[in-house]
C-alpha atoms as a PDB file:
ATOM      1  CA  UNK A   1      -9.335  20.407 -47.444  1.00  0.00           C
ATOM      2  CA  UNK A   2     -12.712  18.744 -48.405  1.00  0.00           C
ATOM      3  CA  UNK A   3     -13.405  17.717 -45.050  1.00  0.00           C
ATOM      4  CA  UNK A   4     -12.525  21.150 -43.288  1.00  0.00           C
ATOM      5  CA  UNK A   5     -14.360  23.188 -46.023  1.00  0.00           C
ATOM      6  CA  UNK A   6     -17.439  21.110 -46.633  1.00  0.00           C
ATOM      7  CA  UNK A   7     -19.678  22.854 -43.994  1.00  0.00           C
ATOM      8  CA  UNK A   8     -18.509  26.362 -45.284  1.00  0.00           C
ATOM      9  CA  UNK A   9     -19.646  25.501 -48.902  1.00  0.00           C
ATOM     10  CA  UNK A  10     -21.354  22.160 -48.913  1.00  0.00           C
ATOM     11  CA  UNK A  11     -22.814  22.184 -52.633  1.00  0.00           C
ATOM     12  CA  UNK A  12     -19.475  23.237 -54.092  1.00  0.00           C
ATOM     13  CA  UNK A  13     -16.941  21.182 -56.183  1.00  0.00           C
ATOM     14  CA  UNK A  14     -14.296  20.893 -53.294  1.00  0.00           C
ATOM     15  CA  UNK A  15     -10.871  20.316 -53.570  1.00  0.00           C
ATOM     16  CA  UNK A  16      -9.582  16.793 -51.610  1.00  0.00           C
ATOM     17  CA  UNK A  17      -6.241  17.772 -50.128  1.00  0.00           C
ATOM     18  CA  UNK A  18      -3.414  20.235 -49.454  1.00  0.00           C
ATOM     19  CA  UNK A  19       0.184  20.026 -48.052  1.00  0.00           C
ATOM     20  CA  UNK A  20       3.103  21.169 -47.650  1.00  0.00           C
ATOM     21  CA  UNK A  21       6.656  19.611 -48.524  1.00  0.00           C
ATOM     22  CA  UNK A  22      10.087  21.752 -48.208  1.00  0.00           C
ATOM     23  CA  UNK A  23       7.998  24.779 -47.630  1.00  0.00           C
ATOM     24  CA  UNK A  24       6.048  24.971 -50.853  1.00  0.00           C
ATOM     25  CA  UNK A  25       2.131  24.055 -50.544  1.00  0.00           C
ATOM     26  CA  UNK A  26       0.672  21.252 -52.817  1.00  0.00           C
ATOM     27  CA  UNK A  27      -2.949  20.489 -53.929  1.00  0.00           C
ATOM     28  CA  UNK A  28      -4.040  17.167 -55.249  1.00  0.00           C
ATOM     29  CA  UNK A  29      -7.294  15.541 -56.393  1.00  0.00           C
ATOM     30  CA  UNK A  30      -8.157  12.156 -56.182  1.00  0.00           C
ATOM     31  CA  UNK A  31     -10.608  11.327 -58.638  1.00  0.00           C
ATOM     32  CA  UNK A  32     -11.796   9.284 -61.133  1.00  0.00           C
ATOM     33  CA  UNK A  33     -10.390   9.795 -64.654  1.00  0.00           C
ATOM     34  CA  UNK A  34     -12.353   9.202 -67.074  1.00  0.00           C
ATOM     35  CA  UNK A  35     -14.051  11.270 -70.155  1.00  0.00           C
ATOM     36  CA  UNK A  36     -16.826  12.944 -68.337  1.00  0.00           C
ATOM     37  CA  UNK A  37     -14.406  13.370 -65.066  1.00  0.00           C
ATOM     38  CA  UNK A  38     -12.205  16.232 -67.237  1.00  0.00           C
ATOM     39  CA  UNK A  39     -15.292  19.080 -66.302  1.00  0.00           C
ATOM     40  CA  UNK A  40     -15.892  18.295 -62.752  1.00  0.00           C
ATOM     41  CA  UNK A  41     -11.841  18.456 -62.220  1.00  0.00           C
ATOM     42  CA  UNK A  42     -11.360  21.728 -63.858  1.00  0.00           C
ATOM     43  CA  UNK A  43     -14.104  22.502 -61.833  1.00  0.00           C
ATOM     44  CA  UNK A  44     -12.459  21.964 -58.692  1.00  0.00           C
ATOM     45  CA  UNK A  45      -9.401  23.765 -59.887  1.00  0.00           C
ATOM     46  CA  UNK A  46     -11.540  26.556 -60.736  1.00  0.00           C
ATOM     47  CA  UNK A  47     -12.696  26.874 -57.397  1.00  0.00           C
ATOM     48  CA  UNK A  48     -10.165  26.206 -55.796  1.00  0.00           C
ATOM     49  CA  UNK A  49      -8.145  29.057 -57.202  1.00  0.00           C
ATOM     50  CA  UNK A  50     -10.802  31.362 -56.245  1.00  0.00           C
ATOM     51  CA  UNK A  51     -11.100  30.314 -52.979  1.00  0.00           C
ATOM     52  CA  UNK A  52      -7.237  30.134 -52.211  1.00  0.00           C
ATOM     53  CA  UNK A  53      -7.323  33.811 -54.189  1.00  0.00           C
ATOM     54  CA  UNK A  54     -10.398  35.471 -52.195  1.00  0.00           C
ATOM     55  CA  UNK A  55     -10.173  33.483 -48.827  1.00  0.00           C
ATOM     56  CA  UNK A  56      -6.923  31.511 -48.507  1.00  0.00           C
ATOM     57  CA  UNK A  57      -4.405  34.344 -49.633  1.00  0.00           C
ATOM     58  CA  UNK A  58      -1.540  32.927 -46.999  1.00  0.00           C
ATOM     59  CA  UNK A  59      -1.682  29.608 -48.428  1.00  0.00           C
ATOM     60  CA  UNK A  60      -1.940  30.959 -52.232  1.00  0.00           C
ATOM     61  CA  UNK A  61       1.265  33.048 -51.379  1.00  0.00           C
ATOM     62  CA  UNK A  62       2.894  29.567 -50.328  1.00  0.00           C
ATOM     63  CA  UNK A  63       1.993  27.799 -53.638  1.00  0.00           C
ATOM     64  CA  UNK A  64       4.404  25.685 -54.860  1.00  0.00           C
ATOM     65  CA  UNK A  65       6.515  27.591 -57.852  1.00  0.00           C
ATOM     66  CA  UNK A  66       9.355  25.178 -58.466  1.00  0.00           C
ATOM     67  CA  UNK A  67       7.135  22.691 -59.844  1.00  0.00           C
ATOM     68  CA  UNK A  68       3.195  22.696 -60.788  1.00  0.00           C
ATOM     69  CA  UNK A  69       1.284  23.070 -57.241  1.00  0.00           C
ATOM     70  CA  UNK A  70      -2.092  21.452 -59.073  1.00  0.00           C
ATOM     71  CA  UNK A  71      -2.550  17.668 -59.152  1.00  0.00           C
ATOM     72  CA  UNK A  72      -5.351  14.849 -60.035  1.00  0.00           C
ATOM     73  CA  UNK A  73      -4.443  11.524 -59.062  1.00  0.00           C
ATOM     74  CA  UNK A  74      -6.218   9.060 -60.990  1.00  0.00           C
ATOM     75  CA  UNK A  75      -8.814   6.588 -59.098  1.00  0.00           C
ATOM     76  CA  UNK A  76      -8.275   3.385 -60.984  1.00  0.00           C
ATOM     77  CA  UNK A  77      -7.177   3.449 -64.634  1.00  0.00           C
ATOM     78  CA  UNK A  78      -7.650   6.589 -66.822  1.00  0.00           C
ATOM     79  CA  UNK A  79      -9.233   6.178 -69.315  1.00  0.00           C
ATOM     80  CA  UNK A  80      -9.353   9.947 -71.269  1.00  0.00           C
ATOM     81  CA  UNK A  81      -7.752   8.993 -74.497  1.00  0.00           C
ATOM     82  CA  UNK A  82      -4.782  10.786 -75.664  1.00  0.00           C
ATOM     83  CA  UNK A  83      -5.919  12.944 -78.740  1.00  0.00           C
ATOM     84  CA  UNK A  84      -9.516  13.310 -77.049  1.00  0.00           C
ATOM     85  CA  UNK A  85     -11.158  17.287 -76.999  1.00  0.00           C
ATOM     86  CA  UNK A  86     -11.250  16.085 -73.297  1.00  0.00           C
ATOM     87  CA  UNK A  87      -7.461  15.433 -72.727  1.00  0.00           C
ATOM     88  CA  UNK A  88      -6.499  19.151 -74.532  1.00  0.00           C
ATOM     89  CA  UNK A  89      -8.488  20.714 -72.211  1.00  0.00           C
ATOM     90  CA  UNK A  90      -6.829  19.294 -69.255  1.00  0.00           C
ATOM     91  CA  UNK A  91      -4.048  19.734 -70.627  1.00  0.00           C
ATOM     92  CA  UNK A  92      -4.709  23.424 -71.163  1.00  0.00           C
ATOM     93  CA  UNK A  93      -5.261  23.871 -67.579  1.00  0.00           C
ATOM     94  CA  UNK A  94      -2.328  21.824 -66.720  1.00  0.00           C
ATOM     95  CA  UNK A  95      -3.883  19.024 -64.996  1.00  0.00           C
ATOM     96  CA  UNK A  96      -3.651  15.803 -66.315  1.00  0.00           C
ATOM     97  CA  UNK A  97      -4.211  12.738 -64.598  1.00  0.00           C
ATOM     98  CA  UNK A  98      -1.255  10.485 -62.911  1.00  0.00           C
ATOM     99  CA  UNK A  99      -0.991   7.589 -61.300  1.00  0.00           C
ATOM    100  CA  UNK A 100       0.723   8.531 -58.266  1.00  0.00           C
ATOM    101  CA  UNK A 101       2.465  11.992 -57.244  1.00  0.00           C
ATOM    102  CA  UNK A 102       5.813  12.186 -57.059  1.00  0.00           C
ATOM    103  CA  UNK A 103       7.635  15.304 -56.489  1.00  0.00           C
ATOM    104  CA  UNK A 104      11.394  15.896 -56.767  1.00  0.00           C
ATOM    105  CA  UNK A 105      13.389  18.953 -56.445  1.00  0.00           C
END
């Protein structure tokens, strides 16, 4: 997604990818995860649910439902501590950072 949308809105926070397994459309960030990473994330999220909302309404209607369509994938190790004001608000938005994605129906 970054790549395709970066000339369309080059000095927003872009989300990295989409796809699509057994017909449901995933999004996941690869990024860094630490502390001061939690804004610029929920960032992305932000935008991207606006943009999927005002521009991308196919693909929204195609969002996965059996399982949470929003992922960060962790650069490295994470380091956003556990009981951290950082890690609740993640958590609020359901996105916390993994390791890898795995996705099982």
């Amino acid at each position: 997604m970054d790549d395709c949308l970066v000339g369309s809105y080059p000095g927003e926070n872009r989300w990295d990818y989409c796809f699509s397994y057994k017909g449901e459309v995933f999004f996941m960030e690869v990024h860094p995860a630490a502390t001061s990473d939690v804004n610029t994330v929920i960032n992305k999220l932000n935008w991207l649910k606006a943009w999927l909302s005002d521009h991308a309404p196919a693909i929204n209607a195609l969002k996965a439902e059996t399982i949470l369509p929003f992922h960060w994938i962790h650069t490295g190790s994470c380091h956003i501590l556990s009981g951290s004001k950082q890690y609740r608000m993640a958590a609020e938005q359901k996105i916390l950072p993994k390791a890898r994605l795995e996705i099982r129906h």
